[in-house]
C-alpha atoms as a PDB file:
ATOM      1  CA  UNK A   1      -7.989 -33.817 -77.815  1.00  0.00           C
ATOM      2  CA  UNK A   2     -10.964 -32.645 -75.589  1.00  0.00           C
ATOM      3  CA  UNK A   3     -10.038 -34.361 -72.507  1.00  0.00           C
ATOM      4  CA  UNK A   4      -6.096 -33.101 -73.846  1.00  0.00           C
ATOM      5  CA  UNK A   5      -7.462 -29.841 -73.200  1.00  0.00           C
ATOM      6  CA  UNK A   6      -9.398 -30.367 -70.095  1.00  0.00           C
ATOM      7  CA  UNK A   7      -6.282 -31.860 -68.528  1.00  0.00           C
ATOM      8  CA  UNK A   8      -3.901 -28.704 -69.695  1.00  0.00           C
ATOM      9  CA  UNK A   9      -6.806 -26.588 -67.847  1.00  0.00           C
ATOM     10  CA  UNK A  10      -6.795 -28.290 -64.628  1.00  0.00           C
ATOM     11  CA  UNK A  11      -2.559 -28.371 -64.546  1.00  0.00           C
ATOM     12  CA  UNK A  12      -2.745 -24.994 -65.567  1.00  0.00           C
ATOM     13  CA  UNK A  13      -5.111 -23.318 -62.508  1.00  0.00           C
ATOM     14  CA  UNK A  14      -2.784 -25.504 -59.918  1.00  0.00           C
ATOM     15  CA  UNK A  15       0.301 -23.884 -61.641  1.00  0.00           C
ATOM     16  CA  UNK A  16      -1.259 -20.517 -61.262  1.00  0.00           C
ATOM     17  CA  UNK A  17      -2.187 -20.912 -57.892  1.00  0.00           C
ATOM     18  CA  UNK A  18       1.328 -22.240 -56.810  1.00  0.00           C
ATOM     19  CA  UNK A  19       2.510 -18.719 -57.570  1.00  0.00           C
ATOM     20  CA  UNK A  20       0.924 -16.814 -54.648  1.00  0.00           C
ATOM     21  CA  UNK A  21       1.708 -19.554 -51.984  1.00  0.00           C
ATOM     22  CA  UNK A  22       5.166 -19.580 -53.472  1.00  0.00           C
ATOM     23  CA  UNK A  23       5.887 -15.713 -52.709  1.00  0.00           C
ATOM     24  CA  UNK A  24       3.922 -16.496 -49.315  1.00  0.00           C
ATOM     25  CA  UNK A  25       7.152 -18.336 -48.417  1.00  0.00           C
ATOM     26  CA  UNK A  26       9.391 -15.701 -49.307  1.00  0.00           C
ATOM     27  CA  UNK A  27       7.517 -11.984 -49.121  1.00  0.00           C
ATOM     28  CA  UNK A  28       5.200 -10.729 -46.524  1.00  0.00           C
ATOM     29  CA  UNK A  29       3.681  -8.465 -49.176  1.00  0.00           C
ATOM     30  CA  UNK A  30       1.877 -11.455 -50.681  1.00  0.00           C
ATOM     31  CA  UNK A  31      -0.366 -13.010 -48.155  1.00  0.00           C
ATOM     32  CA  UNK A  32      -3.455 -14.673 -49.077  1.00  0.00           C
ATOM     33  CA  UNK A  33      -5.837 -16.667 -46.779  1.00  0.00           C
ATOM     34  CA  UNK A  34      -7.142 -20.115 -47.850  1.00  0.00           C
ATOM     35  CA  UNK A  35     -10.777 -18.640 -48.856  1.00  0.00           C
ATOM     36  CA  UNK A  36      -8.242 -16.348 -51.152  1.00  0.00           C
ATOM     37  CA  UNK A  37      -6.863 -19.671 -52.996  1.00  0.00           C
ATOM     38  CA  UNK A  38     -10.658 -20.752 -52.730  1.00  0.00           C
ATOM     39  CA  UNK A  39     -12.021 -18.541 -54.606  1.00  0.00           C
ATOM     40  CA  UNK A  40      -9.110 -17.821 -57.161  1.00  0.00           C
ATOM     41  CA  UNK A  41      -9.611 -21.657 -57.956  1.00  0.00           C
ATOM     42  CA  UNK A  42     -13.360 -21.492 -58.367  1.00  0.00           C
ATOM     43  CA  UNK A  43     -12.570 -18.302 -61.142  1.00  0.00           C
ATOM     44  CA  UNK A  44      -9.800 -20.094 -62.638  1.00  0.00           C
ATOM     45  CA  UNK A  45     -11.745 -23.102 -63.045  1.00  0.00           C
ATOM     46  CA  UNK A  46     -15.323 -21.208 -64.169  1.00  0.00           C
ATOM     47  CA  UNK A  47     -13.238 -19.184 -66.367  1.00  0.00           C
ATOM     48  CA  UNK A  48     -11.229 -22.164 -68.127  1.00  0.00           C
ATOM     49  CA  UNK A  49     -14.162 -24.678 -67.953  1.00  0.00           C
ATOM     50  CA  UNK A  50     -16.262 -22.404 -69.648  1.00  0.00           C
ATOM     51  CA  UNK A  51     -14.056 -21.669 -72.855  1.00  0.00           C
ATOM     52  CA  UNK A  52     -14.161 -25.262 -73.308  1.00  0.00           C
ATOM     53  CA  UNK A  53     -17.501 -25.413 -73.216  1.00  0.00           C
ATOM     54  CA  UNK A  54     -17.819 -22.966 -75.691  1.00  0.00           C
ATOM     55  CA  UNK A  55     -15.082 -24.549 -77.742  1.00  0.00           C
ATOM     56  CA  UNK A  56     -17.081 -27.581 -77.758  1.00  0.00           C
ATOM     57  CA  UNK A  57     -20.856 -26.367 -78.288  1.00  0.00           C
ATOM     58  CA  UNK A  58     -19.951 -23.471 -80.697  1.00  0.00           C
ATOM     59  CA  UNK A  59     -18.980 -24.715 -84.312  1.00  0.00           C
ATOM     60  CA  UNK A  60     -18.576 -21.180 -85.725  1.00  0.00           C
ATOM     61  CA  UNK A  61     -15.019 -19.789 -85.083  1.00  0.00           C
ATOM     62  CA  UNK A  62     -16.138 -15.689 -84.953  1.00  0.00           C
ATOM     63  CA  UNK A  63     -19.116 -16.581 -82.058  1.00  0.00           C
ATOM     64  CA  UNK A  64     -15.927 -18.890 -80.638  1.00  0.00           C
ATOM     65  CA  UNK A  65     -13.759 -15.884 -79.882  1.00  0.00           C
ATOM     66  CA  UNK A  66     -16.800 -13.469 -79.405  1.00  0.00           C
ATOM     67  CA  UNK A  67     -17.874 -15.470 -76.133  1.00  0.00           C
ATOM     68  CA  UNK A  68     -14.197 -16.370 -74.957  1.00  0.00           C
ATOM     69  CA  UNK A  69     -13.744 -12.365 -74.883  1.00  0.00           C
ATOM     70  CA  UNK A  70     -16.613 -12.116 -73.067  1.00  0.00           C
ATOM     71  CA  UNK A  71     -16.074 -15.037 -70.594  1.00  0.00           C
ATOM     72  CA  UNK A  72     -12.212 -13.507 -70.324  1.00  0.00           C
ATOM     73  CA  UNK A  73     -13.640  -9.841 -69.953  1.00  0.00           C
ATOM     74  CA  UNK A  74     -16.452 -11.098 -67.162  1.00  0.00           C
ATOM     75  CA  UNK A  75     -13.303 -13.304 -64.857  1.00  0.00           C
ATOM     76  CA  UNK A  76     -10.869  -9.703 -65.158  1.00  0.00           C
ATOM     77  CA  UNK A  77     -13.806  -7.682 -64.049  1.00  0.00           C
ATOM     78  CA  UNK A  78     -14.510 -10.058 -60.890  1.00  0.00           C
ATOM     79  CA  UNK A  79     -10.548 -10.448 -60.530  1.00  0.00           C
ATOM     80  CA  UNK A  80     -10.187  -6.087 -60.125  1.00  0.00           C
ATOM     81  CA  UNK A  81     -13.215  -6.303 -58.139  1.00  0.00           C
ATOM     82  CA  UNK A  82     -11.894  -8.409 -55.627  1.00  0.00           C
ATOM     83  CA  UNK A  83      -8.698  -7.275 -55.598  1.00  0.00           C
ATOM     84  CA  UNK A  84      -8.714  -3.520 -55.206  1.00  0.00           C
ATOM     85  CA  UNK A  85     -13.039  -2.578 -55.664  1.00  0.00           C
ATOM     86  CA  UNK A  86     -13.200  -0.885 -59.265  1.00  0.00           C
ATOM     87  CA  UNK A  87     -16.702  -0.875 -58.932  1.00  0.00           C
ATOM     88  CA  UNK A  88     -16.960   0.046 -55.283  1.00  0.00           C
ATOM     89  CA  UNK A  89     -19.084  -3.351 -54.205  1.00  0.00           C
ATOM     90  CA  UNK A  90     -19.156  -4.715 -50.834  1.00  0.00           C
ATOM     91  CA  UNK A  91     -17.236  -7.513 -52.259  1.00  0.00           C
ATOM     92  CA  UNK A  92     -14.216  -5.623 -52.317  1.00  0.00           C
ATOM     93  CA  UNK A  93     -14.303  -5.303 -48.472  1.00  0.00           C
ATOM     94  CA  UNK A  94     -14.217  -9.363 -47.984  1.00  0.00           C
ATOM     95  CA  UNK A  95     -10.809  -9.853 -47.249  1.00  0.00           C
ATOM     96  CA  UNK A  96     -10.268  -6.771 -45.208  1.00  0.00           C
END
């Protein structure tokens, strides 16, 4: 079941990521460079890789869900960051 899951994560960032070079073909609103797809991956795979983590280390269900949140919480506050600067960081200005 653990390597199951591991699998279903890996499938699962490629899928996601074939959605932006997808529209690429068809919009010019929707242009991402390859350091975009770079570091979507490296989120999408930190993000996924460590829920399973804590689904294997952490036996208690409540602490489970607790740190997925978190882990969840910490990848959509990097994602808005990057994307339009919430927080006003020079990370926002990368891609510009």
């Amino acid at each position: 079941m653990k390597n199951k899951r591991l699998l279903i994560i890996l499938s699962l960032v490629g899928v996601l990521l074939l959605i932006p070079l997808i529209a690429m073909q068809f919009t010019m609103e929707v242009n991402w460079s390859v350091s975009d797809f770079v570091i979507m991956a490296i989120l999408l795979l930190g993000t996924g890789l460590g829920c399973e983590l804590i689904l294997r280390k952490i036996k208690k269900r409540e602490n489970r869900m607790i740190l997925c949140l978190a882990v969840l919480g910490a990848f959509l506050l990097i994602w808005m960051e990057l994307a339009v600067g919430i927080f006003g960081t020079p990370f926002a200005d990368l891609n510009q």
